[in-house]
PDB file of N, CA and C in Angstrom:
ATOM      1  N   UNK A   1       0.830  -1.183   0.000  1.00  0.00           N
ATOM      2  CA  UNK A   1       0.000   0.000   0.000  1.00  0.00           C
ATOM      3  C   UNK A   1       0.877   1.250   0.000  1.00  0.00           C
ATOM      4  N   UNK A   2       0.032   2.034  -0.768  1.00  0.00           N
ATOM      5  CA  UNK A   2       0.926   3.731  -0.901  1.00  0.00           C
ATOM      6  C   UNK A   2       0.224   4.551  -0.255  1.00  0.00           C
ATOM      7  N   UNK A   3       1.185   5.107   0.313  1.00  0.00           N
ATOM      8  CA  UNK A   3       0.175   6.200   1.524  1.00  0.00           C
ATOM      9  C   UNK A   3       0.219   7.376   0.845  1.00  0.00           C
ATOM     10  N   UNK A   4      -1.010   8.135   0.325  1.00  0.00           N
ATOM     11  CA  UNK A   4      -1.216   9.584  -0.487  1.00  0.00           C
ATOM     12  C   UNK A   4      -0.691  10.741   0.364  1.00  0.00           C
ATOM     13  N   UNK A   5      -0.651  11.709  -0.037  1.00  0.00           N
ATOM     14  CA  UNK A   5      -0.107  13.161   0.227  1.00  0.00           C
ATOM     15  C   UNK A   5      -1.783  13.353   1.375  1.00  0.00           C
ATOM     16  N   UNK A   6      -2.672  13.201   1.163  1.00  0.00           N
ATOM     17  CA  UNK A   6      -3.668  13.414   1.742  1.00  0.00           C
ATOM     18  C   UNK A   6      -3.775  12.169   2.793  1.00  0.00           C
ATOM     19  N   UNK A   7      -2.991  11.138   2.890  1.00  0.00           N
ATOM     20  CA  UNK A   7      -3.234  10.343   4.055  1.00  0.00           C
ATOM     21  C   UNK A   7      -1.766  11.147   5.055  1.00  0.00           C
ATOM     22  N   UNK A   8      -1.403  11.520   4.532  1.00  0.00           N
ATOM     23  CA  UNK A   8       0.013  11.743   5.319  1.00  0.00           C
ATOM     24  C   UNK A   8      -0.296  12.648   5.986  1.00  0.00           C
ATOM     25  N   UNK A   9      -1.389  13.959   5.303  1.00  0.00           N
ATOM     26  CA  UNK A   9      -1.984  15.245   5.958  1.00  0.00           C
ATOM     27  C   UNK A   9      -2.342  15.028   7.142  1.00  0.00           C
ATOM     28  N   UNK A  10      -3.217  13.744   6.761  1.00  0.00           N
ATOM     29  CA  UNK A  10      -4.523  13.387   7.958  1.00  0.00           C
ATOM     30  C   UNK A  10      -4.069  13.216   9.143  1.00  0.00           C
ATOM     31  N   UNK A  11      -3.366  12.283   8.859  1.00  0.00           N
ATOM     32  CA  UNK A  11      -2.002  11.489  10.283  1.00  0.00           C
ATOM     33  C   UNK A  11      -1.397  13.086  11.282  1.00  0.00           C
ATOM     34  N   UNK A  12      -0.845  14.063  10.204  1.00  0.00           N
ATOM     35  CA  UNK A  12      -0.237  14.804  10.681  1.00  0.00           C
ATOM     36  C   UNK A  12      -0.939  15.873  11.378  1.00  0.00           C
ATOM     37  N   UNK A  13      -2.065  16.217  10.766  1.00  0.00           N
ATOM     38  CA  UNK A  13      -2.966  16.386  11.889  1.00  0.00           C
ATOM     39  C   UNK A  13      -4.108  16.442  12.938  1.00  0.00           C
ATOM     40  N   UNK A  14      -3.529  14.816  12.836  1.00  0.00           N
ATOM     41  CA  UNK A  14      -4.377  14.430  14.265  1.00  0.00           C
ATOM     42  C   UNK A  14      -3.771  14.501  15.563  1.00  0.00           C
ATOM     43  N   UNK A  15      -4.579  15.120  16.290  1.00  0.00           N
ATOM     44  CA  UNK A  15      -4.031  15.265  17.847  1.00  0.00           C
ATOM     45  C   UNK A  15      -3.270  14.395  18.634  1.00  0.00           C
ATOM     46  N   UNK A  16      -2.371  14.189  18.975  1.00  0.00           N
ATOM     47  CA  UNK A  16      -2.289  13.018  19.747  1.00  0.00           C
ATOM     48  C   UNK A  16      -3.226  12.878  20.923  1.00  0.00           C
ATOM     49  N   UNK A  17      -3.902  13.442  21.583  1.00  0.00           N
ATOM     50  CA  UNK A  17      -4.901  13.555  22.875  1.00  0.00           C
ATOM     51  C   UNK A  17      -5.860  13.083  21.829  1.00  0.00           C
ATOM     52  N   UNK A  18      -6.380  12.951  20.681  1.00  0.00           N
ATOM     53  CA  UNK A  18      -7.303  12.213  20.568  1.00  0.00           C
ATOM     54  C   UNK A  18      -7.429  10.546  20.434  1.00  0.00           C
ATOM     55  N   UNK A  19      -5.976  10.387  20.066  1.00  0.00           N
ATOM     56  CA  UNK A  19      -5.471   8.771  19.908  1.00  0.00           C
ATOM     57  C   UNK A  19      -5.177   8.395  21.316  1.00  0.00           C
ATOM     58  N   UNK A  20      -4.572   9.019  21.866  1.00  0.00           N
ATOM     59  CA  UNK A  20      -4.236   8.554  23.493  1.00  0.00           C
ATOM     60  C   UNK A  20      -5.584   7.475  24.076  1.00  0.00           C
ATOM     61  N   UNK A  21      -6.485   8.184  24.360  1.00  0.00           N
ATOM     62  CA  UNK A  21      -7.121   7.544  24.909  1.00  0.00           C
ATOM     63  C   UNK A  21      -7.472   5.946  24.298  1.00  0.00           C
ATOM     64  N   UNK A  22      -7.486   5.739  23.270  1.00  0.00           N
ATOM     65  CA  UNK A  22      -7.735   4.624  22.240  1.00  0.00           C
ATOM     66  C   UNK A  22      -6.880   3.501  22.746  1.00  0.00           C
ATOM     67  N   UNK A  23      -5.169   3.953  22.383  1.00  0.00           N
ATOM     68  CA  UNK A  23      -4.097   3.292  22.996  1.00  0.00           C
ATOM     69  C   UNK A  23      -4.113   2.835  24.380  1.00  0.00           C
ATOM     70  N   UNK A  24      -4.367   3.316  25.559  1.00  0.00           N
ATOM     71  CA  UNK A  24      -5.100   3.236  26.405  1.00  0.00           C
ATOM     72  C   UNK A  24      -6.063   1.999  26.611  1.00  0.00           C
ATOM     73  N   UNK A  25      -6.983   2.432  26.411  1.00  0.00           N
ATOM     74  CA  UNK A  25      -8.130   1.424  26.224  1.00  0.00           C
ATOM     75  C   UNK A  25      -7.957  -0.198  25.056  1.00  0.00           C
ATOM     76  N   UNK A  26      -7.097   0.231  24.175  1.00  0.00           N
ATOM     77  CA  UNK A  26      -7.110  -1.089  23.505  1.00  0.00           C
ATOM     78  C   UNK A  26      -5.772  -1.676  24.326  1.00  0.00           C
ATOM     79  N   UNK A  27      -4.780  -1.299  25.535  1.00  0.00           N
ATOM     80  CA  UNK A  27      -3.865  -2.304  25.871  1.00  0.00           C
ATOM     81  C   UNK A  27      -5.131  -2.667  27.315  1.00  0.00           C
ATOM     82  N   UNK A  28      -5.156  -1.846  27.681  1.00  0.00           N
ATOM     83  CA  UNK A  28      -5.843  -2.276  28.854  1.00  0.00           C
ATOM     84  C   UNK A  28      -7.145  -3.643  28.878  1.00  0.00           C
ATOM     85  N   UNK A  29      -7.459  -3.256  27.513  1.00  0.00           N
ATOM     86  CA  UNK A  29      -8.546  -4.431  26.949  1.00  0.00           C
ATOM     87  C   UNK A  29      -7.659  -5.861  27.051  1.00  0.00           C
ATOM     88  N   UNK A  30      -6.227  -5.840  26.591  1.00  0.00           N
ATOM     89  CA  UNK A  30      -5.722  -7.304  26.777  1.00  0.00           C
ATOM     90  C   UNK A  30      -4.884  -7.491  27.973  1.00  0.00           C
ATOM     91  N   UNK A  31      -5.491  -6.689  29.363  1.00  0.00           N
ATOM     92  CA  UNK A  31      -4.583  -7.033  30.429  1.00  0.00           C
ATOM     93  C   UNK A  31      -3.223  -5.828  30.693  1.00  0.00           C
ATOM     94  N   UNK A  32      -2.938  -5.269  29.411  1.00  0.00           N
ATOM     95  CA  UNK A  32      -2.026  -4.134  29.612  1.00  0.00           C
ATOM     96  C   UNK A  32      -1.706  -3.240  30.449  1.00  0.00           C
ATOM     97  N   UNK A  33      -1.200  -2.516  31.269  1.00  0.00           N
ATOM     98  CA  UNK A  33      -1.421  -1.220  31.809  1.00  0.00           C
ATOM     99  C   UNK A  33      -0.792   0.288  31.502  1.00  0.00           C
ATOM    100  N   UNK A  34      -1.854   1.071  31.853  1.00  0.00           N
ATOM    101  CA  UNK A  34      -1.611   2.543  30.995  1.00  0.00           C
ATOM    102  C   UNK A  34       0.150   2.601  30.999  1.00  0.00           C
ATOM    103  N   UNK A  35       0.957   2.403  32.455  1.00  0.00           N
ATOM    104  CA  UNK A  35       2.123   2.784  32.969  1.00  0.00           C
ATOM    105  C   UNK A  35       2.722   1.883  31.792  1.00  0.00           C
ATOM    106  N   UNK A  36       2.435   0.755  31.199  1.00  0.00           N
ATOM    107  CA  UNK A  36       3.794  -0.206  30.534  1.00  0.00           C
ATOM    108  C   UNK A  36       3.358   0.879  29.248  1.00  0.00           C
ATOM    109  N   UNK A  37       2.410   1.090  28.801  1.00  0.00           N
ATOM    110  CA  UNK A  37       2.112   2.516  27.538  1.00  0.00           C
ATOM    111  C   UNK A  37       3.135   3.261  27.789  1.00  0.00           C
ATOM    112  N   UNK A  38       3.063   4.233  28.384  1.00  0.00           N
ATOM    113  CA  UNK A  38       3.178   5.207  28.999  1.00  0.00           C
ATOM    114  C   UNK A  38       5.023   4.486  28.563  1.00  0.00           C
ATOM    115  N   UNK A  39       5.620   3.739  29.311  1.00  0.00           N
ATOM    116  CA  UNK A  39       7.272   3.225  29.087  1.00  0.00           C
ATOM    117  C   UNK A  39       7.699   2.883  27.493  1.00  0.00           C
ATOM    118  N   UNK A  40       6.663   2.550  26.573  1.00  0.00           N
ATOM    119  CA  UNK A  40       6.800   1.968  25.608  1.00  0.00           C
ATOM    120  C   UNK A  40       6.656   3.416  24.582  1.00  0.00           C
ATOM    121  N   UNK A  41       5.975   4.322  25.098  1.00  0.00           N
ATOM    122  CA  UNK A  41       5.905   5.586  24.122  1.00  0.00           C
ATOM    123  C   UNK A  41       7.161   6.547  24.674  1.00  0.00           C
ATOM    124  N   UNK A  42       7.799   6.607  25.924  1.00  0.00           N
ATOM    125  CA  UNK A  42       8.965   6.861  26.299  1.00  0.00           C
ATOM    126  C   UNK A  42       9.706   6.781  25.459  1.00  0.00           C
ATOM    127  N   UNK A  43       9.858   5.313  25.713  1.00  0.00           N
ATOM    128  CA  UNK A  43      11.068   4.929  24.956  1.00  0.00           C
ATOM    129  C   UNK A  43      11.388   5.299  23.233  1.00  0.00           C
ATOM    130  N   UNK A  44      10.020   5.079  22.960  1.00  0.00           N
ATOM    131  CA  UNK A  44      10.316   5.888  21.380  1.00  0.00           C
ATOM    132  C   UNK A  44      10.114   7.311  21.346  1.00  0.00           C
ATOM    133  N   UNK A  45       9.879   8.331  22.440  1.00  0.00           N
ATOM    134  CA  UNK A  45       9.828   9.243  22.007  1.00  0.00           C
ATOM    135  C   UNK A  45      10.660  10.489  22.647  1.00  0.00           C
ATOM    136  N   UNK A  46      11.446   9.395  23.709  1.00  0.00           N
ATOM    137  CA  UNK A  46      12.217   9.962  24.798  1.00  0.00           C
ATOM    138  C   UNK A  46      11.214  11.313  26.061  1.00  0.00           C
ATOM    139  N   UNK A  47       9.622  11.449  25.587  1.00  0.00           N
ATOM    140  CA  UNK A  47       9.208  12.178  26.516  1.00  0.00           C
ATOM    141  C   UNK A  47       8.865  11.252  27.926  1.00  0.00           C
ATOM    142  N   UNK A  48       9.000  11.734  28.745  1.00  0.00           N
ATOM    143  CA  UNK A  48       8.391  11.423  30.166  1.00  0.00           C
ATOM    144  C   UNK A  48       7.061  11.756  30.279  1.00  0.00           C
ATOM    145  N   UNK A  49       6.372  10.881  31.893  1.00  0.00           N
ATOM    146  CA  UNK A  49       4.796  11.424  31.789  1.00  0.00           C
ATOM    147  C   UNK A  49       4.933  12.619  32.036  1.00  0.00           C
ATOM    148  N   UNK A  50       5.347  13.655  32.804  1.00  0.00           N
ATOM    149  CA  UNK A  50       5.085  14.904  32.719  1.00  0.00           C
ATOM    150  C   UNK A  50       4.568  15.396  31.104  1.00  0.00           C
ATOM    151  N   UNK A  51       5.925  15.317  30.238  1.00  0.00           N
ATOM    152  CA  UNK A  51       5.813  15.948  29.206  1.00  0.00           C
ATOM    153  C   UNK A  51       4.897  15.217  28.596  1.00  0.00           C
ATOM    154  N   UNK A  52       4.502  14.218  28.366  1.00  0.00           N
ATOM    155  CA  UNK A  52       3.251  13.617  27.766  1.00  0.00           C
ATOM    156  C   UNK A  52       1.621  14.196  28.501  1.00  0.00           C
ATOM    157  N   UNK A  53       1.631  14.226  29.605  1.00  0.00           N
ATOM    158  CA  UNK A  53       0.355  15.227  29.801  1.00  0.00           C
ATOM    159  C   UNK A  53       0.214  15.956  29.440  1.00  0.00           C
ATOM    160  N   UNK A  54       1.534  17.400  29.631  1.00  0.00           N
ATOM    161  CA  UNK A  54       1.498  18.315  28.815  1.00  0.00           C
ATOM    162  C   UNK A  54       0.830  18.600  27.732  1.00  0.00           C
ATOM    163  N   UNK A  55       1.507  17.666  26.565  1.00  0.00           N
ATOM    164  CA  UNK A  55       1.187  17.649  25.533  1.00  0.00           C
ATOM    165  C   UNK A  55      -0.264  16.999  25.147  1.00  0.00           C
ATOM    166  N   UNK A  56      -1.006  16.112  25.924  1.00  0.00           N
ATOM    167  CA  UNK A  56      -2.418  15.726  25.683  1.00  0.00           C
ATOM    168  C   UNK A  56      -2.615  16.949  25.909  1.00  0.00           C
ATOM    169  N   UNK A  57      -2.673  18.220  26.813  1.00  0.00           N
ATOM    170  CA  UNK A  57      -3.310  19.346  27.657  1.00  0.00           C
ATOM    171  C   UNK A  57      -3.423  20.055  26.331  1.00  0.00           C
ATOM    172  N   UNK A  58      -1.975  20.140  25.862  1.00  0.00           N
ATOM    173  CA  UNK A  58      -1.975  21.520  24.346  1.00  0.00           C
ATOM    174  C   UNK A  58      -2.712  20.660  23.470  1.00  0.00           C
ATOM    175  N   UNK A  59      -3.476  19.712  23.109  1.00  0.00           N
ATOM    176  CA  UNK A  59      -3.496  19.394  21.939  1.00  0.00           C
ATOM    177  C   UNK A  59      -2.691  19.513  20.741  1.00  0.00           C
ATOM    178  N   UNK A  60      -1.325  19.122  21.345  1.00  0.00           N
ATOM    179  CA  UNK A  60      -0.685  19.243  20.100  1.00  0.00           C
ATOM    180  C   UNK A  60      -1.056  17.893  18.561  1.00  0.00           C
ATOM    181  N   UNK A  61      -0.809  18.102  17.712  1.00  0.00           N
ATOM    182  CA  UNK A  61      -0.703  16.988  16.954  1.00  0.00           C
ATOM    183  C   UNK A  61       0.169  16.230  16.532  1.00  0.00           C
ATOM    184  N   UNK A  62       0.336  15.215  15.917  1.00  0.00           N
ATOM    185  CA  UNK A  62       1.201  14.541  15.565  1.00  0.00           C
ATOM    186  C   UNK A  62       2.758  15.134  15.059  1.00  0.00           C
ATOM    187  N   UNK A  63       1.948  15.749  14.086  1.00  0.00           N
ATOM    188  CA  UNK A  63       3.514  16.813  13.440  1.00  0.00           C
ATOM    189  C   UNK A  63       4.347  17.355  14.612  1.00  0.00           C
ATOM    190  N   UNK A  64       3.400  18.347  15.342  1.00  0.00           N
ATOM    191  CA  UNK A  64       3.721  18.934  16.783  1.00  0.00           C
ATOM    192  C   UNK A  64       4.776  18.238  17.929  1.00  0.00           C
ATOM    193  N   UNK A  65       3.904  16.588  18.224  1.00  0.00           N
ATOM    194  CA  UNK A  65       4.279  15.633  18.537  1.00  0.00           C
ATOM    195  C   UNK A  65       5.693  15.115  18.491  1.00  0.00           C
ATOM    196  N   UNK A  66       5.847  15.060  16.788  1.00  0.00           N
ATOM    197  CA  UNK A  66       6.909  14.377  16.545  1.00  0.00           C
ATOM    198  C   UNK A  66       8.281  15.158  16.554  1.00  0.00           C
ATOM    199  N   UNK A  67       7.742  16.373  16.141  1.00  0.00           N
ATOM    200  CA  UNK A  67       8.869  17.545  15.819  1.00  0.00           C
ATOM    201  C   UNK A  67       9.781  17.932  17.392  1.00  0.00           C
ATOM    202  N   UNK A  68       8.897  17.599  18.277  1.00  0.00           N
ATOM    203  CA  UNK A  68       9.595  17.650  19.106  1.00  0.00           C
ATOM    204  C   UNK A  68      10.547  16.165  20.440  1.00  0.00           C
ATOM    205  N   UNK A  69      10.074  15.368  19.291  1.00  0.00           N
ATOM    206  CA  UNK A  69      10.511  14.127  20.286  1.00  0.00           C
ATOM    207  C   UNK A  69      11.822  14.161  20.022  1.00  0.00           C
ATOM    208  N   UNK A  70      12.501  12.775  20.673  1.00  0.00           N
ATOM    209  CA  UNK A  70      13.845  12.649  20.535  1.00  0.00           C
ATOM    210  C   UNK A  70      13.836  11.258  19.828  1.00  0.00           C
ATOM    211  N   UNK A  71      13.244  10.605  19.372  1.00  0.00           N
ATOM    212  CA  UNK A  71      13.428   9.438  18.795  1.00  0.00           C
ATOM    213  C   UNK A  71      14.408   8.270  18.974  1.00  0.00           C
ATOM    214  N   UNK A  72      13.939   7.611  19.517  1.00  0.00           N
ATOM    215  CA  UNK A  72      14.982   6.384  20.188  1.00  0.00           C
ATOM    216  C   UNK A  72      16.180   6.084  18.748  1.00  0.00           C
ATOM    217  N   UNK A  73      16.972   5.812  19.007  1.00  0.00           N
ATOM    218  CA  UNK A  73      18.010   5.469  18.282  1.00  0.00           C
ATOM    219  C   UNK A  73      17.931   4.301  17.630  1.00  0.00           C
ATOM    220  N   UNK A  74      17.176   3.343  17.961  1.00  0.00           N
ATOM    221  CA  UNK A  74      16.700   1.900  17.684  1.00  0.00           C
ATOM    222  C   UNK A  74      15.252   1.937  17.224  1.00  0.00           C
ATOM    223  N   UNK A  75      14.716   2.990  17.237  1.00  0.00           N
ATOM    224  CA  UNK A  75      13.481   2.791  16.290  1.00  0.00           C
ATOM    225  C   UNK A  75      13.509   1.940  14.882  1.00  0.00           C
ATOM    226  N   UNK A  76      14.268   2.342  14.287  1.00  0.00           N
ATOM    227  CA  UNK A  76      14.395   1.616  13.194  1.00  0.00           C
ATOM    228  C   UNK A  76      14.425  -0.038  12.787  1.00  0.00           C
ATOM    229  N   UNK A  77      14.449   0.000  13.962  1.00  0.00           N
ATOM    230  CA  UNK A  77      14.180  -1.663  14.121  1.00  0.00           C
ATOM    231  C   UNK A  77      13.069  -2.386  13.843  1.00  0.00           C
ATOM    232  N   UNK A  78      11.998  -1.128  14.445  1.00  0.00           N
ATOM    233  CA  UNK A  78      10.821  -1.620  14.164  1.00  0.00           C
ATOM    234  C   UNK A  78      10.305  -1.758  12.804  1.00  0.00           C
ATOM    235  N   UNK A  79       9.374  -3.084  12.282  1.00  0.00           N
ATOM    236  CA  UNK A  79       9.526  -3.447  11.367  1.00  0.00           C
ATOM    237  C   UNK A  79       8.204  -4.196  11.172  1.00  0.00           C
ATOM    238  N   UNK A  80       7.646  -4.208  10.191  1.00  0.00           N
ATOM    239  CA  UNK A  80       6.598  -5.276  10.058  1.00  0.00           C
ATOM    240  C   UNK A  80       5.759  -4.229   9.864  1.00  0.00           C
ATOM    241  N   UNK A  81       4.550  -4.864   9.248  1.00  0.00           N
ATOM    242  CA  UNK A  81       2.596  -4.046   8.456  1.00  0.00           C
ATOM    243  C   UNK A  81       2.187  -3.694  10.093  1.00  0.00           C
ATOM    244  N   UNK A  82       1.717  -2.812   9.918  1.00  0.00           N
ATOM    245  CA  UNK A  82       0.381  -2.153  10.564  1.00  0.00           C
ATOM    246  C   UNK A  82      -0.382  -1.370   9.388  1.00  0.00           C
ATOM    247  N   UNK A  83      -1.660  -1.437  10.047  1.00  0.00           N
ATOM    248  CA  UNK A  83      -2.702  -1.013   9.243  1.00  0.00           C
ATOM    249  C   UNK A  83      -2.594  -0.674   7.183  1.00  0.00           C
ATOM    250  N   UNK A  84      -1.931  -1.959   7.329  1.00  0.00           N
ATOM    251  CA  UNK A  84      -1.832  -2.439   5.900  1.00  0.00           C
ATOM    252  C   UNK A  84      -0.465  -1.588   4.958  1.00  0.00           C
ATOM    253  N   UNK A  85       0.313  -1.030   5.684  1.00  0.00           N
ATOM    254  CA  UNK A  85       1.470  -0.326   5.364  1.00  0.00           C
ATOM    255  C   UNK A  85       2.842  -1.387   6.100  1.00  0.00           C
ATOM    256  N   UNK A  86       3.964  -1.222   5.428  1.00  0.00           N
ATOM    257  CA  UNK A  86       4.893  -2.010   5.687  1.00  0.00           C
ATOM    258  C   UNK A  86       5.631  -0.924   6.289  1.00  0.00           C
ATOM    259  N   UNK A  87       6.264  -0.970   7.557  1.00  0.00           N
ATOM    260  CA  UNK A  87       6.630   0.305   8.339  1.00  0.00           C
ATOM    261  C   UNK A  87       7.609   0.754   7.357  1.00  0.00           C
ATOM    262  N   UNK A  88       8.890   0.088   7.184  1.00  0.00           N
ATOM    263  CA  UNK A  88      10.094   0.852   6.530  1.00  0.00           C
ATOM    264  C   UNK A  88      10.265   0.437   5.313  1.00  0.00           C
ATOM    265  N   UNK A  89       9.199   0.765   4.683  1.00  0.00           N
ATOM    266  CA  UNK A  89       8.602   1.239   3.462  1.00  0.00           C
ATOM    267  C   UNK A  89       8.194   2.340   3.122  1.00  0.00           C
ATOM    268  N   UNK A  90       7.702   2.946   4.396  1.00  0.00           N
ATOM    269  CA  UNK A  90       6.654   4.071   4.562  1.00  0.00           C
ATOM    270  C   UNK A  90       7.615   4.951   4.396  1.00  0.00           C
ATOM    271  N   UNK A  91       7.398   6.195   3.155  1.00  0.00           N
ATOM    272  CA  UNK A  91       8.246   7.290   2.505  1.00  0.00           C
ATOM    273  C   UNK A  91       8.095   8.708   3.305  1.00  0.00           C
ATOM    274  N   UNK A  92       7.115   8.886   4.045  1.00  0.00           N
ATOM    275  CA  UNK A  92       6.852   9.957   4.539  1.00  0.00           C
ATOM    276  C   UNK A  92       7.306   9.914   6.269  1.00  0.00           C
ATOM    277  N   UNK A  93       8.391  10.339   6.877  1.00  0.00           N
ATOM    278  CA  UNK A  93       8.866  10.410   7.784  1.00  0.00           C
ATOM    279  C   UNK A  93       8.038  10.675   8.889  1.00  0.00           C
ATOM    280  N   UNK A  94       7.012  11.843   8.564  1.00  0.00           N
ATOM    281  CA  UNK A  94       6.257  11.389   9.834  1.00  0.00           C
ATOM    282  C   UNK A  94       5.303  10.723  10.025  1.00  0.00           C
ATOM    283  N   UNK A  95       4.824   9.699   9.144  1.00  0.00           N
ATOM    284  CA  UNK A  95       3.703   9.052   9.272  1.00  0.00           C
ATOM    285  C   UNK A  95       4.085   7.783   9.653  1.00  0.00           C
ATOM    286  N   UNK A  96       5.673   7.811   9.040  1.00  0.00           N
ATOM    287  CA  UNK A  96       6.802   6.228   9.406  1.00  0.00           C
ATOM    288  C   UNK A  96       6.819   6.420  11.444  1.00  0.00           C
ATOM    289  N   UNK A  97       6.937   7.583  11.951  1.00  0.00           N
ATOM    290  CA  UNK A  97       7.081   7.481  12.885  1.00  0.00           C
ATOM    291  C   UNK A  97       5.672   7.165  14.292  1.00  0.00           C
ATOM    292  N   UNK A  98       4.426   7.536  12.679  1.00  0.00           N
ATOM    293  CA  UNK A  98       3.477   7.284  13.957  1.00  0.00           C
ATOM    294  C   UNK A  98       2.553   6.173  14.177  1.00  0.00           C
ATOM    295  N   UNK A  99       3.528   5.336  12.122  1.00  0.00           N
ATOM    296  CA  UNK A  99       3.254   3.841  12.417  1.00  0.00           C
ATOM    297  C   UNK A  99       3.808   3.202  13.515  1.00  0.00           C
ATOM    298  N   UNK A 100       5.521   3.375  13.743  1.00  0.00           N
ATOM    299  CA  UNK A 100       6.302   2.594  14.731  1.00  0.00           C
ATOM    300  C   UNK A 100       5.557   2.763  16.035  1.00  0.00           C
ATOM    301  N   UNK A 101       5.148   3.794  16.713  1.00  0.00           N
ATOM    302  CA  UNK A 101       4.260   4.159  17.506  1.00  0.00           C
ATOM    303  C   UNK A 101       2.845   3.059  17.553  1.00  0.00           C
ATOM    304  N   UNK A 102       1.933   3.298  16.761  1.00  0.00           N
ATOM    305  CA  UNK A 102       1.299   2.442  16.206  1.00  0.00           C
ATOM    306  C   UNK A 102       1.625   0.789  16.696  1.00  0.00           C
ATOM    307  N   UNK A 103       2.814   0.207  15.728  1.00  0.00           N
ATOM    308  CA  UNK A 103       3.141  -1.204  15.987  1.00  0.00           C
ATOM    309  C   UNK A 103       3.811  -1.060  17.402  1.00  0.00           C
ATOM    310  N   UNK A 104       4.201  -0.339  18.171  1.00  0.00           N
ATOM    311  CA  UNK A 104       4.665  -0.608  19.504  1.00  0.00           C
ATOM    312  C   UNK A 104       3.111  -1.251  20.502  1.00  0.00           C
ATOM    313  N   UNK A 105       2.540  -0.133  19.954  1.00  0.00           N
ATOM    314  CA  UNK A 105       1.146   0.025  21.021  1.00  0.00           C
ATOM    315  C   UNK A 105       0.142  -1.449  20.595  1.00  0.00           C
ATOM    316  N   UNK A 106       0.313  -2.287  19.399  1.00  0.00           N
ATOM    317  CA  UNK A 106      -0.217  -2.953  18.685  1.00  0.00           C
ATOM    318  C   UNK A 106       0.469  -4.702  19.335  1.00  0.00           C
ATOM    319  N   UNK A 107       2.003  -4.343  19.890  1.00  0.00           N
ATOM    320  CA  UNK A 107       3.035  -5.430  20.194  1.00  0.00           C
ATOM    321  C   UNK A 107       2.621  -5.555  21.746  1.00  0.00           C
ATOM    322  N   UNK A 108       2.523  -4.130  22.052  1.00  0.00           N
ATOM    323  CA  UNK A 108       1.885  -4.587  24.145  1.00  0.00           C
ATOM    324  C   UNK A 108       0.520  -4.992  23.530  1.00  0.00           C
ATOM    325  N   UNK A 109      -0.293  -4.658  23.337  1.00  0.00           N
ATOM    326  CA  UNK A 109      -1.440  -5.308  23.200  1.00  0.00           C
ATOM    327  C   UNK A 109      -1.635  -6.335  22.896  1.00  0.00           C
ATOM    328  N   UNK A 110      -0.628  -6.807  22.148  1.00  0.00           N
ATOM    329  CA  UNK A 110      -0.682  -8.504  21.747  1.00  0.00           C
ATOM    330  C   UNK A 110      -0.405  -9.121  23.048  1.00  0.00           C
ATOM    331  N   UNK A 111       0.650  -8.758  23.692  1.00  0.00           N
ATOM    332  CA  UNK A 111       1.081  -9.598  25.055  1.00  0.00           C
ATOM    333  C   UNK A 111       2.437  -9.894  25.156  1.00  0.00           C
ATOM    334  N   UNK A 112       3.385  -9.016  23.737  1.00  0.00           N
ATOM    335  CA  UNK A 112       4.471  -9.142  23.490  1.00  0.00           C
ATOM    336  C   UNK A 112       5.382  -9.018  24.413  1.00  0.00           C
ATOM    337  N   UNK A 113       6.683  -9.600  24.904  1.00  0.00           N
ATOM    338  CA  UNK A 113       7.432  -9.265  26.472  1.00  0.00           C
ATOM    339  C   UNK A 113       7.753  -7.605  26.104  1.00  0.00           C
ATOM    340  N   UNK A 114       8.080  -6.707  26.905  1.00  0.00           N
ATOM    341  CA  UNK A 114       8.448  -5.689  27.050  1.00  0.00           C
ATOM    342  C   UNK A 114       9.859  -5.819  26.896  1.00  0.00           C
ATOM    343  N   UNK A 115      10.863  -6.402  26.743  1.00  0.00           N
ATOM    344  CA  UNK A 115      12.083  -6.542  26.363  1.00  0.00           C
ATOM    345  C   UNK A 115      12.678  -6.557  24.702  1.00  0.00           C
ATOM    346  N   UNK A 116      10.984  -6.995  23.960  1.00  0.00           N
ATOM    347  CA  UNK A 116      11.464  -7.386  22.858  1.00  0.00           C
ATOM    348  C   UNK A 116      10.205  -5.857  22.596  1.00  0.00           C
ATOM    349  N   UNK A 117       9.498  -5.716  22.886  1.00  0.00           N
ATOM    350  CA  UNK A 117       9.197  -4.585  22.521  1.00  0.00           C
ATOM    351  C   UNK A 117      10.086  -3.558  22.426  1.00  0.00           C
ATOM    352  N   UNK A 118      10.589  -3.210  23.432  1.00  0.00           N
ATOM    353  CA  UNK A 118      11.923  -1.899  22.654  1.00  0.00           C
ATOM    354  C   UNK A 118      12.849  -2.421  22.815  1.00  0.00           C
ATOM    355  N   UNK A 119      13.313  -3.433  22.118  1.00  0.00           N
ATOM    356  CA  UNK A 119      14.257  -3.809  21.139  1.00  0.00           C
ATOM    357  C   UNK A 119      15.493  -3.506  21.859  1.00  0.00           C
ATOM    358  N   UNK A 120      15.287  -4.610  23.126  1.00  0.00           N
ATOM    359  CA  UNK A 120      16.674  -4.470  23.649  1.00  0.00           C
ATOM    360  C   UNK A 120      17.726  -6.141  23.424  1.00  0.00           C
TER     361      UNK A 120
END
């Protein structure tokens, strides 16, 4: 799948405070908890919970989001389809980053160990 100039828009601006809660609710649905979230979006985005409330508070969006993370150094690891896109395939840098995001939140929800989730 090819992701359009108009899917890339969309991604970029959506809030993250509107996805939060989703992520949330779909780990918690398989036993998850917000706090192992909360470590697993850390780690790829180098913010802490402080700065992650924050940022639900501003409604920032994704672009917003990303422009200011620090991006784990090992992101790139992540690998494999979500929502029918092959991650490092994906041409548009920030939409690559809010798949990996995406397949992190997709890997706790499965029940994946937290070790192999960020890819230590």
């Amino acid at each position: 799948m090819k992701a359009t100039d108009s899917h890339n828009q969309r991604i970029a601006s959506l809030t993250f405070a509107s996805v939060y809660p989703a992520y949330v609710i779909k780990v918690q649905k398989k036993g998850r908890t917000e706090d192992e979230l909360i470590e697993v979006i850390t780690w790829l985005t180098g913010y802490n919970r402080q700065e992650l409330n924050e940022l639900i508070e501003r409604k920032v969006t994704f672009e917003e989001f990303f422009a200011e993370a620090k991006l784990n150094q090992s992101a790139n690891l992540i690998t494999g389809t979500i929502c029918g896109y092959r991650i490092e395939d994906i041409e548009n840098p920030l939409t690559q980053k809010v798949r990996y995001l995406d397949k992190l939140v997709d890997e706790l929800a499965k029940g994946k160990k937290m070790d192999k989730i960020l890819r230590s």
